[in-house]
C-alpha atoms as a PDB file:
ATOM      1  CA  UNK A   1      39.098 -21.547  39.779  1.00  0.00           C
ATOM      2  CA  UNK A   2      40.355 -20.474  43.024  1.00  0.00           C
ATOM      3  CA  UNK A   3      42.054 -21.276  46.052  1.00  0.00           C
ATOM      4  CA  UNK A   4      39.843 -21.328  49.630  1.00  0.00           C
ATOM      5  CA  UNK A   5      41.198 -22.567  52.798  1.00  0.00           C
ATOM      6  CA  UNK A   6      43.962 -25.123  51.006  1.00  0.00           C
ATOM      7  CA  UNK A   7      40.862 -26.357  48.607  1.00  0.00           C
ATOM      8  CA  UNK A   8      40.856 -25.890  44.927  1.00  0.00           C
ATOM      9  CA  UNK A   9      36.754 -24.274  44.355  1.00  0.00           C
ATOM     10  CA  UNK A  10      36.161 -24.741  41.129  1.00  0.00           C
ATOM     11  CA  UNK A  11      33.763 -22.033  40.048  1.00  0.00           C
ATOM     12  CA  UNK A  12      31.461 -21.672  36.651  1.00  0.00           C
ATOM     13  CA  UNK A  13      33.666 -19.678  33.967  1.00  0.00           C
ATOM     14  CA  UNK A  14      32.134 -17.454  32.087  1.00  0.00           C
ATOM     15  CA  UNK A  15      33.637 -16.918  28.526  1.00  0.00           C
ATOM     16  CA  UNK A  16      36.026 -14.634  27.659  1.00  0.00           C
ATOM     17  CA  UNK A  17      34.132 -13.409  24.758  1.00  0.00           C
ATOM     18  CA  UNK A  18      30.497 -11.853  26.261  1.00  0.00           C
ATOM     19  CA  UNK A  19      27.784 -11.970  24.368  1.00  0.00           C
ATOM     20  CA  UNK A  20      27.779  -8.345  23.642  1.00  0.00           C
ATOM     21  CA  UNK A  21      30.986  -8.834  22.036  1.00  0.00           C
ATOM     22  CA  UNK A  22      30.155 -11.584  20.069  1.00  0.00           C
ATOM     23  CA  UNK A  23      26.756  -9.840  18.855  1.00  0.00           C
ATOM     24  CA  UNK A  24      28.959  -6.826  17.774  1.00  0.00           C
ATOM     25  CA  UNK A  25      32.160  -8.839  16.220  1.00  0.00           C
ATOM     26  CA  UNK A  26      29.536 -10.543  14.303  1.00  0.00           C
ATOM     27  CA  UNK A  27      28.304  -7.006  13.497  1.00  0.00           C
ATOM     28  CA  UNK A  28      31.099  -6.188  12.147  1.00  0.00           C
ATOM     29  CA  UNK A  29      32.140  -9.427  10.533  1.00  0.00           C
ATOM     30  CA  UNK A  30      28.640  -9.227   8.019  1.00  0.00           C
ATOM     31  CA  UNK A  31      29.463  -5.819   6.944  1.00  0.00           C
ATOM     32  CA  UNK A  32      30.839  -6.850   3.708  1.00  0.00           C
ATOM     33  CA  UNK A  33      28.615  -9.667   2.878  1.00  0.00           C
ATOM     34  CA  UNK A  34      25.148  -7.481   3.493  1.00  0.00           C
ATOM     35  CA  UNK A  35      22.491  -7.419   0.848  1.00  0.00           C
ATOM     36  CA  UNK A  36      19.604  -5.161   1.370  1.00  0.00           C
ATOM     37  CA  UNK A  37      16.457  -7.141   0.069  1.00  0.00           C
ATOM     38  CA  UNK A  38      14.962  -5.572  -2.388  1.00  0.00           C
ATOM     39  CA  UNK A  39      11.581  -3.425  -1.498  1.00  0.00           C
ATOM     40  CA  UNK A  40       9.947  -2.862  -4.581  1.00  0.00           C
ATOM     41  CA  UNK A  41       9.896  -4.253  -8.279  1.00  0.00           C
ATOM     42  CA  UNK A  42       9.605  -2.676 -11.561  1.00  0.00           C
ATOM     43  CA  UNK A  43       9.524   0.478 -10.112  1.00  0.00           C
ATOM     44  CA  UNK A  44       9.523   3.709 -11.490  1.00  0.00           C
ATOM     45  CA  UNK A  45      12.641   5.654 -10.636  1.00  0.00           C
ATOM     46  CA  UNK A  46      10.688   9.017 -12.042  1.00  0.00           C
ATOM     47  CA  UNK A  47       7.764   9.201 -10.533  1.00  0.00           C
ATOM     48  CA  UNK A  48       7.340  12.471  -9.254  1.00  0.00           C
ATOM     49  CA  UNK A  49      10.844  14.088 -10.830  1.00  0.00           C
ATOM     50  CA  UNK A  50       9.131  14.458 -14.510  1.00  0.00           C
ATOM     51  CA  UNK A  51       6.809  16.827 -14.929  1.00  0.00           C
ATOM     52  CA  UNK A  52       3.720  16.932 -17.264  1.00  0.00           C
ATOM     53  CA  UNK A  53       4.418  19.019 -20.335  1.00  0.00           C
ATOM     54  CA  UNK A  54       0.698  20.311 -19.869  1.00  0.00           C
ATOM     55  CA  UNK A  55       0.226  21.252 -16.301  1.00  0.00           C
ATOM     56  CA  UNK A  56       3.551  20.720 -14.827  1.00  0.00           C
ATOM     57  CA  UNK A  57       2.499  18.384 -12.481  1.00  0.00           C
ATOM     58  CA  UNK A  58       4.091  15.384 -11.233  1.00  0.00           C
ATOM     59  CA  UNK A  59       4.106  12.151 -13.495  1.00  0.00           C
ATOM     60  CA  UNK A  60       3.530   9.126 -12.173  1.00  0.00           C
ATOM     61  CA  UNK A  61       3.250   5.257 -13.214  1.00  0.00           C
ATOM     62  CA  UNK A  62       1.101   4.681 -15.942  1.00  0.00           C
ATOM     63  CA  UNK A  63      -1.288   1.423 -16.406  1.00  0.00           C
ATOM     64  CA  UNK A  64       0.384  -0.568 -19.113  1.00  0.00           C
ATOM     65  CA  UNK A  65       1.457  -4.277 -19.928  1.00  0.00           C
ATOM     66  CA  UNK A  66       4.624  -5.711 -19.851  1.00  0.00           C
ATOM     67  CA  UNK A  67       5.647  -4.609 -23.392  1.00  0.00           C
ATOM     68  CA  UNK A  68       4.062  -0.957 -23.048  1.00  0.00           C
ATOM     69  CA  UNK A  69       5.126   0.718 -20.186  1.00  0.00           C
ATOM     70  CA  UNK A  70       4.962   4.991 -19.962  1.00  0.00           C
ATOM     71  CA  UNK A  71       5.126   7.493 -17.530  1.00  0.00           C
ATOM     72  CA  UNK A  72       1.267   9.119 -17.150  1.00  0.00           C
ATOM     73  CA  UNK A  73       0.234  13.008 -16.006  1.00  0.00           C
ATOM     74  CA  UNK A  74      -0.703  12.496 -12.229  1.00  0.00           C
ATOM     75  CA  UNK A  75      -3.216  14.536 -12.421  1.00  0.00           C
ATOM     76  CA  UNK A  76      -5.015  13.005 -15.669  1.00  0.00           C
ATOM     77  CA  UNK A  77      -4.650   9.206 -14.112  1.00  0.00           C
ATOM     78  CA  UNK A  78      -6.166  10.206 -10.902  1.00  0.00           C
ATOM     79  CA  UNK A  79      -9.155  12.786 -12.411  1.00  0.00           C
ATOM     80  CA  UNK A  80      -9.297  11.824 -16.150  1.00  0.00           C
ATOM     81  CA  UNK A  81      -9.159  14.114 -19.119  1.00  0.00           C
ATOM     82  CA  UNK A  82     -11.247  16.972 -17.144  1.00  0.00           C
ATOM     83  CA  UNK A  83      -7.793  17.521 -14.899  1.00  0.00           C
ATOM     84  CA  UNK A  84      -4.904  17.098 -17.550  1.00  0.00           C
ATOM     85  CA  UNK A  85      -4.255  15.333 -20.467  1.00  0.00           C
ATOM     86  CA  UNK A  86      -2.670  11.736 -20.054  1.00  0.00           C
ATOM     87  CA  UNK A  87       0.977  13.199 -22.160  1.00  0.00           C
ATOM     88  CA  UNK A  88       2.573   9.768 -21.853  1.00  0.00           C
ATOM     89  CA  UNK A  89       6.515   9.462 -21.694  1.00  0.00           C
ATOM     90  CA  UNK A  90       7.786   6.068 -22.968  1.00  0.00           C
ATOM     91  CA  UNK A  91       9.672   4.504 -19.576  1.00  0.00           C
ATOM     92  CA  UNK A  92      12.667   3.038 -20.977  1.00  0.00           C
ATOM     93  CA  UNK A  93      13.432   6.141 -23.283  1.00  0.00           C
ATOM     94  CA  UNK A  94      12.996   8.181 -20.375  1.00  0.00           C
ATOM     95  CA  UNK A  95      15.318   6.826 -18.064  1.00  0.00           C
ATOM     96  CA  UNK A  96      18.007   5.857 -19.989  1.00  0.00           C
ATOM     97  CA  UNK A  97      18.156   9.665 -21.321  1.00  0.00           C
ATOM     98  CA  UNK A  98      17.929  10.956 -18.043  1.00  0.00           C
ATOM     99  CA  UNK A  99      20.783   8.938 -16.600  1.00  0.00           C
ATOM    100  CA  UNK A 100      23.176   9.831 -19.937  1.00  0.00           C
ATOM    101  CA  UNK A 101      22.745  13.525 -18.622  1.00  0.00           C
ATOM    102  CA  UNK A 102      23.056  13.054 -15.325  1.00  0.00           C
ATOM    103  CA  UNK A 103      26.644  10.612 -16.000  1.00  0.00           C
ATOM    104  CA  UNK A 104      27.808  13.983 -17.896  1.00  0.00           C
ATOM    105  CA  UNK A 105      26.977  16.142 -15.537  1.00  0.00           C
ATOM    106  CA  UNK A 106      28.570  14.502 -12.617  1.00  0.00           C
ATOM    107  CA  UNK A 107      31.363  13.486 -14.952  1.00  0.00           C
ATOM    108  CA  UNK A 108      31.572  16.855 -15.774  1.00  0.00           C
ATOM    109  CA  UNK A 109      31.815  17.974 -11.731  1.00  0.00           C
ATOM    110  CA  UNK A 110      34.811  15.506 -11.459  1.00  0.00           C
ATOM    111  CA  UNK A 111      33.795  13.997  -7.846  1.00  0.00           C
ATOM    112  CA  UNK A 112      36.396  11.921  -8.343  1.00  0.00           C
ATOM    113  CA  UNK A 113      38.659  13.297  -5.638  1.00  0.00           C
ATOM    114  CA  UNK A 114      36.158  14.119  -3.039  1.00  0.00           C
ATOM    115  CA  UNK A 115      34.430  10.957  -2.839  1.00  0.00           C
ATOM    116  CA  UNK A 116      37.913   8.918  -2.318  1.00  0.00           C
ATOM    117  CA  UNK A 117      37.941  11.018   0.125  1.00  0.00           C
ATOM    118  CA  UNK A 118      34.890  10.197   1.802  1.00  0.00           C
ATOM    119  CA  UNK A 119      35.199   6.628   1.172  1.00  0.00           C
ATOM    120  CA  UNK A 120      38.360   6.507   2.543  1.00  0.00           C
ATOM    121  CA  UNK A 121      36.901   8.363   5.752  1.00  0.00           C
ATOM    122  CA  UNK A 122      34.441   5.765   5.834  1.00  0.00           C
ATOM    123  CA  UNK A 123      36.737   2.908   5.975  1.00  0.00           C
ATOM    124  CA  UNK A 124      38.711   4.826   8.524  1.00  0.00           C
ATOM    125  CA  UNK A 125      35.715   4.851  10.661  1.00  0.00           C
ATOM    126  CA  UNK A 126      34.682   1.545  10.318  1.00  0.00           C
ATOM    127  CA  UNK A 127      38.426   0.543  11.462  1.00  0.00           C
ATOM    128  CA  UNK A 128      38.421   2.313  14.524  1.00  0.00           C
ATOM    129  CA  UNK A 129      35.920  -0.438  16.395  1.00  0.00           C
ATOM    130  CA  UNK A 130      37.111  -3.623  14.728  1.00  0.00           C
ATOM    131  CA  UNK A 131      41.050  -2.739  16.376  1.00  0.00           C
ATOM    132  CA  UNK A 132      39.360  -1.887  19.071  1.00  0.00           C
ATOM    133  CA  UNK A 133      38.079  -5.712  19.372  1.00  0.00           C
ATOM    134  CA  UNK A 134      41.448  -6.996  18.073  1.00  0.00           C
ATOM    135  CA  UNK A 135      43.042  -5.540  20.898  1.00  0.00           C
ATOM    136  CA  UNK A 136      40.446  -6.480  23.464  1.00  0.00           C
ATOM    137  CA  UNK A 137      40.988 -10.217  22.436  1.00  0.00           C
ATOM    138  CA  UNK A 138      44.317 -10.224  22.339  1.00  0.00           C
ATOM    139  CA  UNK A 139      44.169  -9.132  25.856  1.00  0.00           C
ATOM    140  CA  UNK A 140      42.105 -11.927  26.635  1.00  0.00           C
ATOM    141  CA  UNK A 141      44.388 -14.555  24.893  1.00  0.00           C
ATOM    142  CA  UNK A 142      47.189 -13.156  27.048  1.00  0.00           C
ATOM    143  CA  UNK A 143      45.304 -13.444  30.122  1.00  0.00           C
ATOM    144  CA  UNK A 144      44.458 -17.157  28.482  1.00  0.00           C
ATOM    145  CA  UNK A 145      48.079 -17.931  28.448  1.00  0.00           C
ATOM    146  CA  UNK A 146      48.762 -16.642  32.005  1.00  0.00           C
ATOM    147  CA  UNK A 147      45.961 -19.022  33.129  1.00  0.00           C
ATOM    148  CA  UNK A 148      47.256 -22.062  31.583  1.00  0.00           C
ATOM    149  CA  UNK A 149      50.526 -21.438  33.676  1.00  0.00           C
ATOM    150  CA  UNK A 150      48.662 -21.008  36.811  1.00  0.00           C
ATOM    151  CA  UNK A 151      47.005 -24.414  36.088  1.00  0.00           C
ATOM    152  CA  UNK A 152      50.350 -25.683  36.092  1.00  0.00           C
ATOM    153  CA  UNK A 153      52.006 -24.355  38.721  1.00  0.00           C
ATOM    154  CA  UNK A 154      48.922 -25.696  40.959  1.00  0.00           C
ATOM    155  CA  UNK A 155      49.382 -29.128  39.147  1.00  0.00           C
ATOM    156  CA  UNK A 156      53.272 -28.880  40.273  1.00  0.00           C
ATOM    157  CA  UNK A 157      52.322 -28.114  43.957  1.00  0.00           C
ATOM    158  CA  UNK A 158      49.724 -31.050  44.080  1.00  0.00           C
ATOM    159  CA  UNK A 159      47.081 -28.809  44.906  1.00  0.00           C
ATOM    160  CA  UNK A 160      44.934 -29.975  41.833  1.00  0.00           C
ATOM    161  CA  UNK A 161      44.687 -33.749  40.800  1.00  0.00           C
ATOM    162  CA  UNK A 162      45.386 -34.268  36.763  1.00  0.00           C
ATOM    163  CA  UNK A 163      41.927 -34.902  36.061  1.00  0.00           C
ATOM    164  CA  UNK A 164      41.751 -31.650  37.422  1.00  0.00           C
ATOM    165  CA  UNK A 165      44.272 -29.739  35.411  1.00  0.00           C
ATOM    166  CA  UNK A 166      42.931 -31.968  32.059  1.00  0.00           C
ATOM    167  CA  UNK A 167      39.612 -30.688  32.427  1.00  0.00           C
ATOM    168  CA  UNK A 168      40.416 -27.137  33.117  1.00  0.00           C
ATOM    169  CA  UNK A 169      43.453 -26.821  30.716  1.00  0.00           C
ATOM    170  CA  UNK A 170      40.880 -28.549  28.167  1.00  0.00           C
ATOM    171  CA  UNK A 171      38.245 -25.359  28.568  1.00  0.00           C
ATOM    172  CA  UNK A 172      40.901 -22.871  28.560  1.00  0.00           C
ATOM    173  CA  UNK A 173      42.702 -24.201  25.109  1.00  0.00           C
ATOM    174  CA  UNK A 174      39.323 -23.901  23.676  1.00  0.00           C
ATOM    175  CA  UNK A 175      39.076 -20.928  24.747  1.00  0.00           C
ATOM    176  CA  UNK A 176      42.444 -20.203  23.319  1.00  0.00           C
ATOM    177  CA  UNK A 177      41.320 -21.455  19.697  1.00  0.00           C
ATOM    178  CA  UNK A 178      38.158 -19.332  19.893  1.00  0.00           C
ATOM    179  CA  UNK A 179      40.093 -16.394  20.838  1.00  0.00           C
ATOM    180  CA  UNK A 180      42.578 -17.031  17.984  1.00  0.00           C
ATOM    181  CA  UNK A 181      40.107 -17.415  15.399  1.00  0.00           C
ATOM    182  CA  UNK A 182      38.474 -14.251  16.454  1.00  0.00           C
ATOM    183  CA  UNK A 183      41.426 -12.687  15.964  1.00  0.00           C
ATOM    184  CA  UNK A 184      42.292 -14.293  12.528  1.00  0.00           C
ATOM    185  CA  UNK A 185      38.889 -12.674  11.218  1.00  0.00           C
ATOM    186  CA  UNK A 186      39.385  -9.346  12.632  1.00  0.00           C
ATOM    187  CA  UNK A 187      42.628  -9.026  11.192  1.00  0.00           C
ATOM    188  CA  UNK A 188      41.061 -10.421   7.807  1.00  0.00           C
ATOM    189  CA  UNK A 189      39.062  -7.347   7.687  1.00  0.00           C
ATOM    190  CA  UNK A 190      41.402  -4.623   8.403  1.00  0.00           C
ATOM    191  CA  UNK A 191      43.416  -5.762   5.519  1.00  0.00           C
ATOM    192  CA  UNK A 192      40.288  -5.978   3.387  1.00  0.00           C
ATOM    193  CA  UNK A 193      39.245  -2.266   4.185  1.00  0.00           C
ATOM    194  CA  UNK A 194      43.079  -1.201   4.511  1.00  0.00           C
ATOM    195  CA  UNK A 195      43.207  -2.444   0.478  1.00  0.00           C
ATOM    196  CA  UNK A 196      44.691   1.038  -1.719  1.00  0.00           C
ATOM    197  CA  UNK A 197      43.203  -1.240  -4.512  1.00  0.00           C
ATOM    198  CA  UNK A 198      39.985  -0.400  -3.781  1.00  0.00           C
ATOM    199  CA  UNK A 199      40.972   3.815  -5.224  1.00  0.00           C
ATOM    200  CA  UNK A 200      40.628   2.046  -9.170  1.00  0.00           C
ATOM    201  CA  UNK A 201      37.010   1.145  -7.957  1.00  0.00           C
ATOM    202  CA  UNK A 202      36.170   4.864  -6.909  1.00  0.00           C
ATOM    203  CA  UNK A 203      37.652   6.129  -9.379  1.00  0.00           C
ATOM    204  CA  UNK A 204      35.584   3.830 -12.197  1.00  0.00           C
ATOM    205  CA  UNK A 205      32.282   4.964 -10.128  1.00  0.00           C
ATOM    206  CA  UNK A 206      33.156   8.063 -10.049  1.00  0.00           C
ATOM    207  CA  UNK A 207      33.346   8.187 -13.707  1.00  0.00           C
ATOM    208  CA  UNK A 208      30.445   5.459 -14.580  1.00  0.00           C
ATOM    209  CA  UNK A 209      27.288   6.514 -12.685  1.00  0.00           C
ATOM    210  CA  UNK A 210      25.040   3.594 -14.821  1.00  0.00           C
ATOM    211  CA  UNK A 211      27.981   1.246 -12.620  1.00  0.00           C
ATOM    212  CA  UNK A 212      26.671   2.609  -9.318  1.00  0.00           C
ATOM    213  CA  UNK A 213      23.073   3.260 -10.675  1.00  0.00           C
ATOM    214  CA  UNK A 214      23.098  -0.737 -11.508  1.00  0.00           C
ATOM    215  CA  UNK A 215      24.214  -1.379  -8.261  1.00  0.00           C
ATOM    216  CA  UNK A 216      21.260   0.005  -6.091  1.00  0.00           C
ATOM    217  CA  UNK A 217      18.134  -1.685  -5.647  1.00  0.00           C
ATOM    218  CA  UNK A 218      15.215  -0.297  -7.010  1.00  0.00           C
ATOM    219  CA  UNK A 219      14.231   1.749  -3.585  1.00  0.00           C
ATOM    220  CA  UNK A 220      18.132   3.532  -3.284  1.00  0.00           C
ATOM    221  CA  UNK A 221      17.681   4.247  -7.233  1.00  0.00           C
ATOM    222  CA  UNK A 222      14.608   6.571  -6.360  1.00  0.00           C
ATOM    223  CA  UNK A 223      16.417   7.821  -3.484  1.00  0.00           C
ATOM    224  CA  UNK A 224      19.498   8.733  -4.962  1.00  0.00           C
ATOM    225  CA  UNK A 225      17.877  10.480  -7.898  1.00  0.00           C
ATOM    226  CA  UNK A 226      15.737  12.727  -6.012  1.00  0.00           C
ATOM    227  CA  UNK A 227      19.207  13.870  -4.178  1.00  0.00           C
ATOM    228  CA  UNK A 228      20.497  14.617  -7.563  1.00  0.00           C
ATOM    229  CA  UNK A 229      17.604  15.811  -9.260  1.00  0.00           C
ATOM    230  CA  UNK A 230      14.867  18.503  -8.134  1.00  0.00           C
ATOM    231  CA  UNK A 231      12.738  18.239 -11.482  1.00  0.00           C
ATOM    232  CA  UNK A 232      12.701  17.056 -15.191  1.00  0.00           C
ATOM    233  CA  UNK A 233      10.879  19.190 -17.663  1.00  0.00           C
ATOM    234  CA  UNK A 234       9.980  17.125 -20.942  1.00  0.00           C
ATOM    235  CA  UNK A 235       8.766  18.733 -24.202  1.00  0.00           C
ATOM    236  CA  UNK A 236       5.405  18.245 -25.352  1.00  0.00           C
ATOM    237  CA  UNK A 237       4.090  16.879 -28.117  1.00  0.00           C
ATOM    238  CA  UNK A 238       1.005  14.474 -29.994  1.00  0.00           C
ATOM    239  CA  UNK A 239       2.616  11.589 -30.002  1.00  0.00           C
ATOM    240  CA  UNK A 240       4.838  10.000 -27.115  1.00  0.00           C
ATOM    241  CA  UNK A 241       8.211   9.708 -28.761  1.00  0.00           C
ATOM    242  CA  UNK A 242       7.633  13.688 -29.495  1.00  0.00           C
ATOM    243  CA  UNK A 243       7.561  13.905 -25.839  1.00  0.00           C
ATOM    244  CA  UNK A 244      11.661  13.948 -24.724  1.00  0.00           C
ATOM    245  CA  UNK A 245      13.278  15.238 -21.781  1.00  0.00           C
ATOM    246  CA  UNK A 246      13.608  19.108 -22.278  1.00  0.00           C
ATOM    247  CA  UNK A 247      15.946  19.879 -19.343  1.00  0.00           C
ATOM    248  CA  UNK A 248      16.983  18.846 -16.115  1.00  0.00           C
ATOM    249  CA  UNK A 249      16.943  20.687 -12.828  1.00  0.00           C
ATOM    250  CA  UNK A 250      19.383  19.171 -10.528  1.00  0.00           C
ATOM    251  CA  UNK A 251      19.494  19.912  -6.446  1.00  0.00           C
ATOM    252  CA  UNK A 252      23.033  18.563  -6.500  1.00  0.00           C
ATOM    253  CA  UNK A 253      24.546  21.168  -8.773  1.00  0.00           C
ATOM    254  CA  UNK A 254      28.017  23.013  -8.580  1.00  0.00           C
ATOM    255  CA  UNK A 255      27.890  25.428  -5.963  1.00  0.00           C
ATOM    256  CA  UNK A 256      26.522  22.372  -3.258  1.00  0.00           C
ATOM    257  CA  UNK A 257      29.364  20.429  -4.696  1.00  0.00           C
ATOM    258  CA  UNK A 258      31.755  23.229  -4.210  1.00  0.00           C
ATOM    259  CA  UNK A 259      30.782  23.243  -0.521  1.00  0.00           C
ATOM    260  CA  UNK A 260      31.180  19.892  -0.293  1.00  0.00           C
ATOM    261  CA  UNK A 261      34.870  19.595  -1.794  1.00  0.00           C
ATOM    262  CA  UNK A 262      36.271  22.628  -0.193  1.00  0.00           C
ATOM    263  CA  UNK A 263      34.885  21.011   3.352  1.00  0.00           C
ATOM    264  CA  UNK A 264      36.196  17.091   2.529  1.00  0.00           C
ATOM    265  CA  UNK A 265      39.515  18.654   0.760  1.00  0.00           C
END
């Protein structure tokens, strides 16, 4: 609204809050409540890791049923007994092993203290642009406010009619309660990622990898185990419960995570 030549021009507002801002408050508002959907199911976490006691190749998912499920020799399921020998690895036996040794092994590494630090980075990070927008719109609410008194002051001097001032004191108080609630859910989330409580959390992860593992959908499971993990020999054997994990070869192992503290520490 301005003032031309002793008329009021009332001119078409445009909100406060642009739609940029909105599309990244709201960014920032559905951090918490993401879910990734989930990209495969019944997957095999091990494909590829565990390697056939025969050739060394990679093994893969075998063709069973719903009770009978194994890891198969690549090789053997793509080319038959001529390339390999099928050297199947019961599924459930293999995993759960694998992720007892890898629990002690990280356990053993104590990551405890690095990765409070990097979570705490994180949060840190994710801070910086949500008070950014808290102080943006509480900028805006003040220049609200200063609006409202204008309105009045033109009321007073009976250059604006009070239909006038009802209608335009109307848009700017609902302007006002946008603003505020804005600002009520901004603030909501800087005390949610400002929470110390969430250090017993870390810590339990830190110390529980079958908590995180359980956590991940069954894409990030694969993906997190071939960060950890470079290859899985198993023993061989005639029958498949003579077939166990043999050792573990892990691309995560203490001199990476020595790198990795001294830089976060």
């Amino acid at each position: 609204m301005v003032l031309l030549n002793g008329k009021v021009n009332i001119k078409k507002h445009y909100p406060i809050i642009s739609e940029e801002l909105w599309e990244r408050t709201q960014k920032l508002l559905s951090l918490r409540s993401y879910t990734q959907e989930k990209i495969h199911n019944g997957s095999f976490p091990l494909s590829g890791l565990l390697k056939c006691p025969t050739c060394g190749g990679a093994m893969v998912q075998g063709n069973a049923n719903k009770k009978y499920k194994y890891y198969v020799c690549g090789r053997f399921k793509n080319s038959g007994s001529k390339a390999c020998k099928s050297n199947l690895v019961k599924k459930e036996y293999a995993e759960q092993e694998v992720l007892s040794q890898v629990m002690n092994y990280l356990n053993d590494l104590n990551l405890s203290v690095p990765l409070q630090r990097v979570v705490i980075d994180n949060l840190k990070s994710e801070l910086e642009p949500i008070e950014e927008e808290l102080k943006l719109l509480e900028k805006n609410l003040t220049e609200l406010k200063r609006e409202k008194q204008d309105l009045l002051q033109l009321y007073t001097k009976r250059i604006i009619d009070i239909d006038t001032l009802s209608e335009e004191m109307n848009r700017v108080q609902n302007q006002e309660s946008e603003q505020k609630e804005f600002i009520k859910l901004l603030t909501k989330q800087i005390e949610l990622k400002n929470n110390n409580d969430l250090l017993p959390v870390i810590n339990r992860i830190a110390y529980d990898f079958n908590l995180l593992y359980n956590l991940l959908d069954d894409y990030d499971k694969k993906e997190l185990l071939r960060f950890l993990i470079k290859e899985i020999q198993v023993n061989s054997g005639e029958k498949p419960k003579d077939r166990t994990i043999k050792s573990i070869v892990y691309e995560f192992d203490e001199e990476l995570f020595e790198e990795i503290s001294h830089e976060l520490i």
